[in-house]
PDB file of N, CA and C in Angstrom:
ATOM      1  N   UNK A   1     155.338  57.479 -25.309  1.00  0.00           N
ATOM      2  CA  UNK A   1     154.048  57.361 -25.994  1.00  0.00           C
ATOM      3  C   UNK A   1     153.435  58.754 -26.169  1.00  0.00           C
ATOM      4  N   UNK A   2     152.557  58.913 -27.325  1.00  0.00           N
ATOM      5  CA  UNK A   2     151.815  60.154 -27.127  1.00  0.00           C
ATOM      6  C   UNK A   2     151.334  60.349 -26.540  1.00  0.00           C
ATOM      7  N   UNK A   3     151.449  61.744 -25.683  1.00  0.00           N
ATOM      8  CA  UNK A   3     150.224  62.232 -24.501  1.00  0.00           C
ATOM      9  C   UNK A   3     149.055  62.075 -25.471  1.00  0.00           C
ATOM     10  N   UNK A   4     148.496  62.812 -26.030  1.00  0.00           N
ATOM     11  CA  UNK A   4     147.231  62.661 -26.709  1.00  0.00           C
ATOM     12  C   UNK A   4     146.257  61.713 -26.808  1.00  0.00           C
ATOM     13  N   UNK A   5     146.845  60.668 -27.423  1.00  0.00           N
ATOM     14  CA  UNK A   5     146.640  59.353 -27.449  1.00  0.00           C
ATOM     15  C   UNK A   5     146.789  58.885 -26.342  1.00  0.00           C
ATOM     16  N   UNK A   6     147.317  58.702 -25.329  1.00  0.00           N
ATOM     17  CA  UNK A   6     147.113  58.219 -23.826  1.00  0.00           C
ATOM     18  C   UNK A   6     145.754  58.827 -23.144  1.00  0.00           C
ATOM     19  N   UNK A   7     145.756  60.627 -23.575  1.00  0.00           N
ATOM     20  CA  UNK A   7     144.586  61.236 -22.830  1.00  0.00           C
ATOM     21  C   UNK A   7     143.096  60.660 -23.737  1.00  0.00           C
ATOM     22  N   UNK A   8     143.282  60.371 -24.679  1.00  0.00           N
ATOM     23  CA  UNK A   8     141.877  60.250 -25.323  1.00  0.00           C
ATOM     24  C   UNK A   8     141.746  58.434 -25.009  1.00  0.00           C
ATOM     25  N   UNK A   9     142.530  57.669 -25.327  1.00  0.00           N
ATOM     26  CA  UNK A   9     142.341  55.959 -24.154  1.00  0.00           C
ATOM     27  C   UNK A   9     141.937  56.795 -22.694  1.00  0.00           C
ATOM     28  N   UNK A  10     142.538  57.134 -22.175  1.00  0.00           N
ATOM     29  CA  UNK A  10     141.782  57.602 -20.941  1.00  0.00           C
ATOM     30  C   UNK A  10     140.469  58.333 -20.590  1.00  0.00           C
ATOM     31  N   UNK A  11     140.269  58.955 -21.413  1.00  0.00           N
ATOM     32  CA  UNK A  11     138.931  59.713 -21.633  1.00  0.00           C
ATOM     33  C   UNK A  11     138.119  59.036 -21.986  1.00  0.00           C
ATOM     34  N   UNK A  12     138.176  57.783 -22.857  1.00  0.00           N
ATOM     35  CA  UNK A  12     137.318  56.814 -23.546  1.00  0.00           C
ATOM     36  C   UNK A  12     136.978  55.679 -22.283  1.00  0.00           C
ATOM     37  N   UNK A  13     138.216  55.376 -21.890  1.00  0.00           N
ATOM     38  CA  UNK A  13     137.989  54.128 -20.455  1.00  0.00           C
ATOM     39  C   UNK A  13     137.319  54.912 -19.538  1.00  0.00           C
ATOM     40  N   UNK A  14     136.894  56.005 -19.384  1.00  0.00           N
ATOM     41  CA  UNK A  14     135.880  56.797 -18.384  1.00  0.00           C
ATOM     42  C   UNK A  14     135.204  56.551 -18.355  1.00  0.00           C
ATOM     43  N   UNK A  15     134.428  56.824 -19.941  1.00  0.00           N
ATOM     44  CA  UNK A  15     133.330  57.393 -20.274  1.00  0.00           C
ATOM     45  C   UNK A  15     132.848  56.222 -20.142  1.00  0.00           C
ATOM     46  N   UNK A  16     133.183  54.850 -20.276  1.00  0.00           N
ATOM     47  CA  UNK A  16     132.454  53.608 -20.200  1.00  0.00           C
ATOM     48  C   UNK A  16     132.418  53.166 -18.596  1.00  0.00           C
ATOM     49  N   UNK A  17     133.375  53.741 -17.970  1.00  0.00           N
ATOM     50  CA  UNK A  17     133.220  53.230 -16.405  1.00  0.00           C
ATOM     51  C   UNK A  17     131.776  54.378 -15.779  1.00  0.00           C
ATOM     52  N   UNK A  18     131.956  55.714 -16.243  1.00  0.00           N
ATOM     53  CA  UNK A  18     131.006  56.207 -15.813  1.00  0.00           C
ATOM     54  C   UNK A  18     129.354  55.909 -16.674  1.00  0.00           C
ATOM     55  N   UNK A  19     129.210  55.382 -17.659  1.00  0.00           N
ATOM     56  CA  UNK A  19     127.772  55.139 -18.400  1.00  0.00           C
ATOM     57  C   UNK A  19     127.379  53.897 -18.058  1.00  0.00           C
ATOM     58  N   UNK A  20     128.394  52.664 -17.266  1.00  0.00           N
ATOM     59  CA  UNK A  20     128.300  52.060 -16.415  1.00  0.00           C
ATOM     60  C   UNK A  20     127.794  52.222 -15.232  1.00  0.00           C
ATOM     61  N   UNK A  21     128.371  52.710 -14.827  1.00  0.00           N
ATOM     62  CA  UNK A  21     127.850  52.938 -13.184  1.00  0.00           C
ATOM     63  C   UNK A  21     126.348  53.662 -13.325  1.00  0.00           C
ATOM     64  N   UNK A  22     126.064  54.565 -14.521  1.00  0.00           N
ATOM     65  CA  UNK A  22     124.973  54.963 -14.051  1.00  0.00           C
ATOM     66  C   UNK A  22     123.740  54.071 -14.534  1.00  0.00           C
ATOM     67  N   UNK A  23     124.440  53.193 -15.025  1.00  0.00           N
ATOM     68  CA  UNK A  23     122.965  52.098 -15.561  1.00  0.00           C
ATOM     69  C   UNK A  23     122.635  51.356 -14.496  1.00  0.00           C
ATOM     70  N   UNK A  24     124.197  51.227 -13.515  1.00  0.00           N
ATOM     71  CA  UNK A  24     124.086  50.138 -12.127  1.00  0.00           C
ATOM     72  C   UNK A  24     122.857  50.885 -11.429  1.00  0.00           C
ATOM     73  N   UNK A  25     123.256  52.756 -10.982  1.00  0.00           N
ATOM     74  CA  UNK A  25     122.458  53.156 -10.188  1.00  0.00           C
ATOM     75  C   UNK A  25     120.726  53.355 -11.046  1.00  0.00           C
ATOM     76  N   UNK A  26     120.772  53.214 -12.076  1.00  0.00           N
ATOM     77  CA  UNK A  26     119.304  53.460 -12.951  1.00  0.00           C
ATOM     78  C   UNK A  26     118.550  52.237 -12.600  1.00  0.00           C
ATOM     79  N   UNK A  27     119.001  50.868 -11.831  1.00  0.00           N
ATOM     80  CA  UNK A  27     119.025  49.983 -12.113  1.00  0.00           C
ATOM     81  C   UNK A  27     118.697  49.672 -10.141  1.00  0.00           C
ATOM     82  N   UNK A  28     119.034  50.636  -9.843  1.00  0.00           N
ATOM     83  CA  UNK A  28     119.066  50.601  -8.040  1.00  0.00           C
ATOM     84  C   UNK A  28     119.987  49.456  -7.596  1.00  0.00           C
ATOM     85  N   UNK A  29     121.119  48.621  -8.245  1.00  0.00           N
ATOM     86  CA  UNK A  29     121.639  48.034  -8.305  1.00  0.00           C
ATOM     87  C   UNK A  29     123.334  48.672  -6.915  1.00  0.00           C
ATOM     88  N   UNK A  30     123.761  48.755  -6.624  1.00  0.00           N
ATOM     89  CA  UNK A  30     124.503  49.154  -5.495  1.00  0.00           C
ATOM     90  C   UNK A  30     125.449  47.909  -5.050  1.00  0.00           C
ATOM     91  N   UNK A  31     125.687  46.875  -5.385  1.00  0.00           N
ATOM     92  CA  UNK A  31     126.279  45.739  -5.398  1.00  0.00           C
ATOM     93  C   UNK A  31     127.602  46.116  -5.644  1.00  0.00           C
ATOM     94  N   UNK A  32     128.642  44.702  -5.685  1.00  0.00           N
ATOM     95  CA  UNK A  32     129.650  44.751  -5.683  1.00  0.00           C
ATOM     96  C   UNK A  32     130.324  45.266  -7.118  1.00  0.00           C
ATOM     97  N   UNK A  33     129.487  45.190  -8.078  1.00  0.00           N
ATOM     98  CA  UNK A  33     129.754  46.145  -9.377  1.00  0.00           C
ATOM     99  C   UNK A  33     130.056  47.317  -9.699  1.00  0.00           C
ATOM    100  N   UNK A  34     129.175  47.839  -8.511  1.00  0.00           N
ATOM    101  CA  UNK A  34     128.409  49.316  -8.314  1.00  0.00           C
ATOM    102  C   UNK A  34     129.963  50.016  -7.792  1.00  0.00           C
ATOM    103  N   UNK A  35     130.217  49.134  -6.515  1.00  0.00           N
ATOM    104  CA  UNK A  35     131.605  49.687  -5.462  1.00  0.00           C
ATOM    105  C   UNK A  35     132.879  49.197  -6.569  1.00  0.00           C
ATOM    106  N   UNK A  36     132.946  48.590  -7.584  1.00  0.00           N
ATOM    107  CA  UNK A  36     134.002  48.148  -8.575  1.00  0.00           C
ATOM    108  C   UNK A  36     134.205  49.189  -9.317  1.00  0.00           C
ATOM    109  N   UNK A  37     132.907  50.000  -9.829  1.00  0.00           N
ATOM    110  CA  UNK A  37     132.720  50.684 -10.790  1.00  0.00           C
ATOM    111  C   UNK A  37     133.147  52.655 -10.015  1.00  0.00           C
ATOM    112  N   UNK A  38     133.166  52.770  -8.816  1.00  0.00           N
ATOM    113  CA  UNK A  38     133.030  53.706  -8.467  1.00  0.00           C
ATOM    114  C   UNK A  38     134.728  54.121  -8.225  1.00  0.00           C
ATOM    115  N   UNK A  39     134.858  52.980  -7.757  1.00  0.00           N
ATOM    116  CA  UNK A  39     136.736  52.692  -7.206  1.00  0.00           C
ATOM    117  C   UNK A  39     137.483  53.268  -8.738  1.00  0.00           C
ATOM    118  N   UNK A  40     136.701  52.514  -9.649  1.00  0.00           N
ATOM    119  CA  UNK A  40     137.872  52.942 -10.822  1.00  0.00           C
ATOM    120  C   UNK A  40     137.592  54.182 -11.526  1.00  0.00           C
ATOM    121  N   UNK A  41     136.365  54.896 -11.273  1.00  0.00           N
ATOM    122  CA  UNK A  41     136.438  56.330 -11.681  1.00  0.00           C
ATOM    123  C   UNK A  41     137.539  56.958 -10.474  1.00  0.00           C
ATOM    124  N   UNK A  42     138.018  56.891  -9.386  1.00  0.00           N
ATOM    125  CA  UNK A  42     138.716  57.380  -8.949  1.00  0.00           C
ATOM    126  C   UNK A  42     140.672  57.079  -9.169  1.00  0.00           C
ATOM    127  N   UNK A  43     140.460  55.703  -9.637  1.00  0.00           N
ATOM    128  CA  UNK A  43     141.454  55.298 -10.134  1.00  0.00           C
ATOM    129  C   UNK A  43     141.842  56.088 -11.783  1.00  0.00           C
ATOM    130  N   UNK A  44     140.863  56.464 -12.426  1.00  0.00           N
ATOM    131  CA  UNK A  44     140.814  56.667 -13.514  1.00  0.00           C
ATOM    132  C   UNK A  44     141.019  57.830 -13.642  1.00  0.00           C
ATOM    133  N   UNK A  45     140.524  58.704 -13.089  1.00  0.00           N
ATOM    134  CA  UNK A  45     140.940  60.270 -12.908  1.00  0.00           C
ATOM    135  C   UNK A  45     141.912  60.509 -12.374  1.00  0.00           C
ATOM    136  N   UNK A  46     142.717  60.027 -12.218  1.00  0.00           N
ATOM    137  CA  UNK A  46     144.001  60.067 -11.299  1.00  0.00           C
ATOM    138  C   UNK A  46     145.133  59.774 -12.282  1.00  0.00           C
ATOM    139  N   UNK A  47     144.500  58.698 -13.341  1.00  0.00           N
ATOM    140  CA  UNK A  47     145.288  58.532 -14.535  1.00  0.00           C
ATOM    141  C   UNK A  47     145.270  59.786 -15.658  1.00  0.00           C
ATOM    142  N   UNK A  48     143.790  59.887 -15.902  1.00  0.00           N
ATOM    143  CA  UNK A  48     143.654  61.577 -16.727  1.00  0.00           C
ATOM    144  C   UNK A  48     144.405  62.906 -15.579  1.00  0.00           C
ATOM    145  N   UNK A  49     144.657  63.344 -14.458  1.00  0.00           N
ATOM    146  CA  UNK A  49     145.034  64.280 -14.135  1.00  0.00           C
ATOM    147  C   UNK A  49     146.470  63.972 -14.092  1.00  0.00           C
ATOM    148  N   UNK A  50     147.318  63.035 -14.651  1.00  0.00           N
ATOM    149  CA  UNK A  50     149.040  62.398 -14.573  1.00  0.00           C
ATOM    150  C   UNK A  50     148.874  62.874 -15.631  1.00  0.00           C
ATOM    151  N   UNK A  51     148.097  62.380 -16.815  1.00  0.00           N
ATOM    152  CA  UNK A  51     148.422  63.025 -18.342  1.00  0.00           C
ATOM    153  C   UNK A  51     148.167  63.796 -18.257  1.00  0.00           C
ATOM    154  N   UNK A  52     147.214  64.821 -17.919  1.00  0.00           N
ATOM    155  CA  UNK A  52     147.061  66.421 -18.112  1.00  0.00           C
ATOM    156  C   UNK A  52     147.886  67.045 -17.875  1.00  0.00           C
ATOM    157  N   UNK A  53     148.977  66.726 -16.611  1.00  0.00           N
ATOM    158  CA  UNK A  53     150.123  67.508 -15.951  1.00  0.00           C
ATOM    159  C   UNK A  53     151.080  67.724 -17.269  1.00  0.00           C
ATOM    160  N   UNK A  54     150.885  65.776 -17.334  1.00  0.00           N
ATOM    161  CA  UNK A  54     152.445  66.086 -18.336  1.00  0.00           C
ATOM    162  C   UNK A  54     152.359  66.874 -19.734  1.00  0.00           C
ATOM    163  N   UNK A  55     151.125  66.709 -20.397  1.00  0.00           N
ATOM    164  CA  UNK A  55     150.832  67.552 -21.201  1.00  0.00           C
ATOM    165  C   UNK A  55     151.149  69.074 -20.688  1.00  0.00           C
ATOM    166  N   UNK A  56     150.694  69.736 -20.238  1.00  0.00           N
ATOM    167  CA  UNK A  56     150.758  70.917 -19.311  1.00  0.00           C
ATOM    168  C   UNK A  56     152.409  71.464 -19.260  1.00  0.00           C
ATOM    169  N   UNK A  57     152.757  70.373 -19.004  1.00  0.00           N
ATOM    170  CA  UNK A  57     154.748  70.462 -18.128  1.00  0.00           C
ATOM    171  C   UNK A  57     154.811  70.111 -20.066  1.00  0.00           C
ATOM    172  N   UNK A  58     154.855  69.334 -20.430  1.00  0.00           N
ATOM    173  CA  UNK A  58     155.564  69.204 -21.838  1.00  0.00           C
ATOM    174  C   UNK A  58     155.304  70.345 -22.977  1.00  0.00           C
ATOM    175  N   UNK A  59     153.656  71.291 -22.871  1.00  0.00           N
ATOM    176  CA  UNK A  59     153.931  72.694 -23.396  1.00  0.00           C
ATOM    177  C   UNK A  59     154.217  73.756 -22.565  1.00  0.00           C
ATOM    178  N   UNK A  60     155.079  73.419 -21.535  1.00  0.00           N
ATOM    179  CA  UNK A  60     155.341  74.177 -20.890  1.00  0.00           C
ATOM    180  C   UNK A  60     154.016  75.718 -20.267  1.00  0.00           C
ATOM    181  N   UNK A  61     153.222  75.391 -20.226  1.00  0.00           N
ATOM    182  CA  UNK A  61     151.566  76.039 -19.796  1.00  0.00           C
ATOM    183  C   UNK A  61     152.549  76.255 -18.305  1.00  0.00           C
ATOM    184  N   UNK A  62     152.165  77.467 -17.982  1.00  0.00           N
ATOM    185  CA  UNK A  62     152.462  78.148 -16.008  1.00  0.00           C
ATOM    186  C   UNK A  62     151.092  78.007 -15.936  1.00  0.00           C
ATOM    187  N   UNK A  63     150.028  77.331 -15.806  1.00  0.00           N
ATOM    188  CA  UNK A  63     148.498  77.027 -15.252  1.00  0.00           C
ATOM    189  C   UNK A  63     148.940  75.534 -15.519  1.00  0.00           C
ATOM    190  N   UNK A  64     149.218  74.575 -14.129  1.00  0.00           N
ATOM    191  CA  UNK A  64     149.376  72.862 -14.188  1.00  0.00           C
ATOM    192  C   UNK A  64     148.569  72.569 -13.147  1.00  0.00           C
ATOM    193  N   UNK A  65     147.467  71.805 -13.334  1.00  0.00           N
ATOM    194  CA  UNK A  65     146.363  71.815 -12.792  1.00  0.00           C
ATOM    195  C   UNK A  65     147.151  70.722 -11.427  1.00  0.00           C
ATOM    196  N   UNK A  66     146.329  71.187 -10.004  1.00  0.00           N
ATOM    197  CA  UNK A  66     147.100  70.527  -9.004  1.00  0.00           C
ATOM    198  C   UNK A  66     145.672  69.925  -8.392  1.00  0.00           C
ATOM    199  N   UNK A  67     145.984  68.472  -8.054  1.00  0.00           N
ATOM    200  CA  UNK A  67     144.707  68.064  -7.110  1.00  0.00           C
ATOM    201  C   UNK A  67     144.741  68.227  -5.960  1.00  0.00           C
ATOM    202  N   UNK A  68     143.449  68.699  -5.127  1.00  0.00           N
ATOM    203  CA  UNK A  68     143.575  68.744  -4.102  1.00  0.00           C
ATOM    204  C   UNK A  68     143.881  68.190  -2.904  1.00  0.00           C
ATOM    205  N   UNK A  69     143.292  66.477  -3.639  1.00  0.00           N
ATOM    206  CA  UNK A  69     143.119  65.348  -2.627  1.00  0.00           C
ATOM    207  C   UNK A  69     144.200  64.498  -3.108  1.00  0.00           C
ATOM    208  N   UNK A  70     144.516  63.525  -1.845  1.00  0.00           N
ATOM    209  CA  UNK A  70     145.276  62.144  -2.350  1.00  0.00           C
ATOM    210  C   UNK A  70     145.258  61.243  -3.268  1.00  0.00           C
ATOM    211  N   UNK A  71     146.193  61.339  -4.602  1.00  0.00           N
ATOM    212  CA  UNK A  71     146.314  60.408  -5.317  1.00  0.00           C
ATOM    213  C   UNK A  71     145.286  58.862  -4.764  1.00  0.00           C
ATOM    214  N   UNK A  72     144.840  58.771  -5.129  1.00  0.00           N
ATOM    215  CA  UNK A  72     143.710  57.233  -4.555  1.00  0.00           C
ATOM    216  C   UNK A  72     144.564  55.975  -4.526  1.00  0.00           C
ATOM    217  N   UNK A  73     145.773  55.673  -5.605  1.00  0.00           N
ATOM    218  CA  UNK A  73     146.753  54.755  -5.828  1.00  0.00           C
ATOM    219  C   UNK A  73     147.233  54.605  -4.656  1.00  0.00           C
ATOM    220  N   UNK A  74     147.595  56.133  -3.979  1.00  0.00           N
ATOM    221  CA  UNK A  74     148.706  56.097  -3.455  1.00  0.00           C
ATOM    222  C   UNK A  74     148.571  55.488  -1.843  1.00  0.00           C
ATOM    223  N   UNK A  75     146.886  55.530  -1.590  1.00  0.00           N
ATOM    224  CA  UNK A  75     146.504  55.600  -0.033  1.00  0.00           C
ATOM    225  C   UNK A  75     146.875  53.476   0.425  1.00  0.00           C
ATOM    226  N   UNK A  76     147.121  52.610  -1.019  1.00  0.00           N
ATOM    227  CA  UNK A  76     147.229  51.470  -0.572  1.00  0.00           C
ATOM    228  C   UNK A  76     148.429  51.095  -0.080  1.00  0.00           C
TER     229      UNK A  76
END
C-alpha cells in the first residue's frame, strides 16, 4: 500500500481521536470514553511512527526517527 496514503488515514484517525478527547476534557467528562480515547492516541502514534520509519527506510533518509518508549501494542 502507499506509505502516504497510510500516513495521511493515520494522521486523519488522530486528529479525530485527539478533538475528541479534548471535548471529553472541555466537558470535565473523564469517564470511560475519556480512558478509550486516550489509549488510542497511544495506539495511534505508534501506528504513525511504523509509517514514518518505513517511509524514512524506503527513501533511504540516515535521520529514522527512533522512539524512546515501548511500543504500547507491544506491553499486552
Amino acid at each position: 500500500a502507499d506509505l502516504r496514503k497510510q500516513l495521511k488515514a493515520v494522521n486523519e484517525e488522530l486528529w479525530v481521536i485527539e478533538d475528541d478527547i479534548r471535548d471529553q476534557e472541555a466537558e470535565q467528562d473523564f469517564g470511560p470514553r475519556f480512558i478509550e480515547l486516550a489509549r488510542a492516541v497511544y495506539v495511534t502514534n505508534d501506528k504513525r511512527a511504523a509509517i514514518k520509519k518505513a517511509v524514512n527506510l524506503a527513501l533511504g533518509s540516515r535521520f529514522v526517527e527512533e522512539k524512546s518508549y515501548q511500543d504500547y501494542t507491544a506491553r499486552k
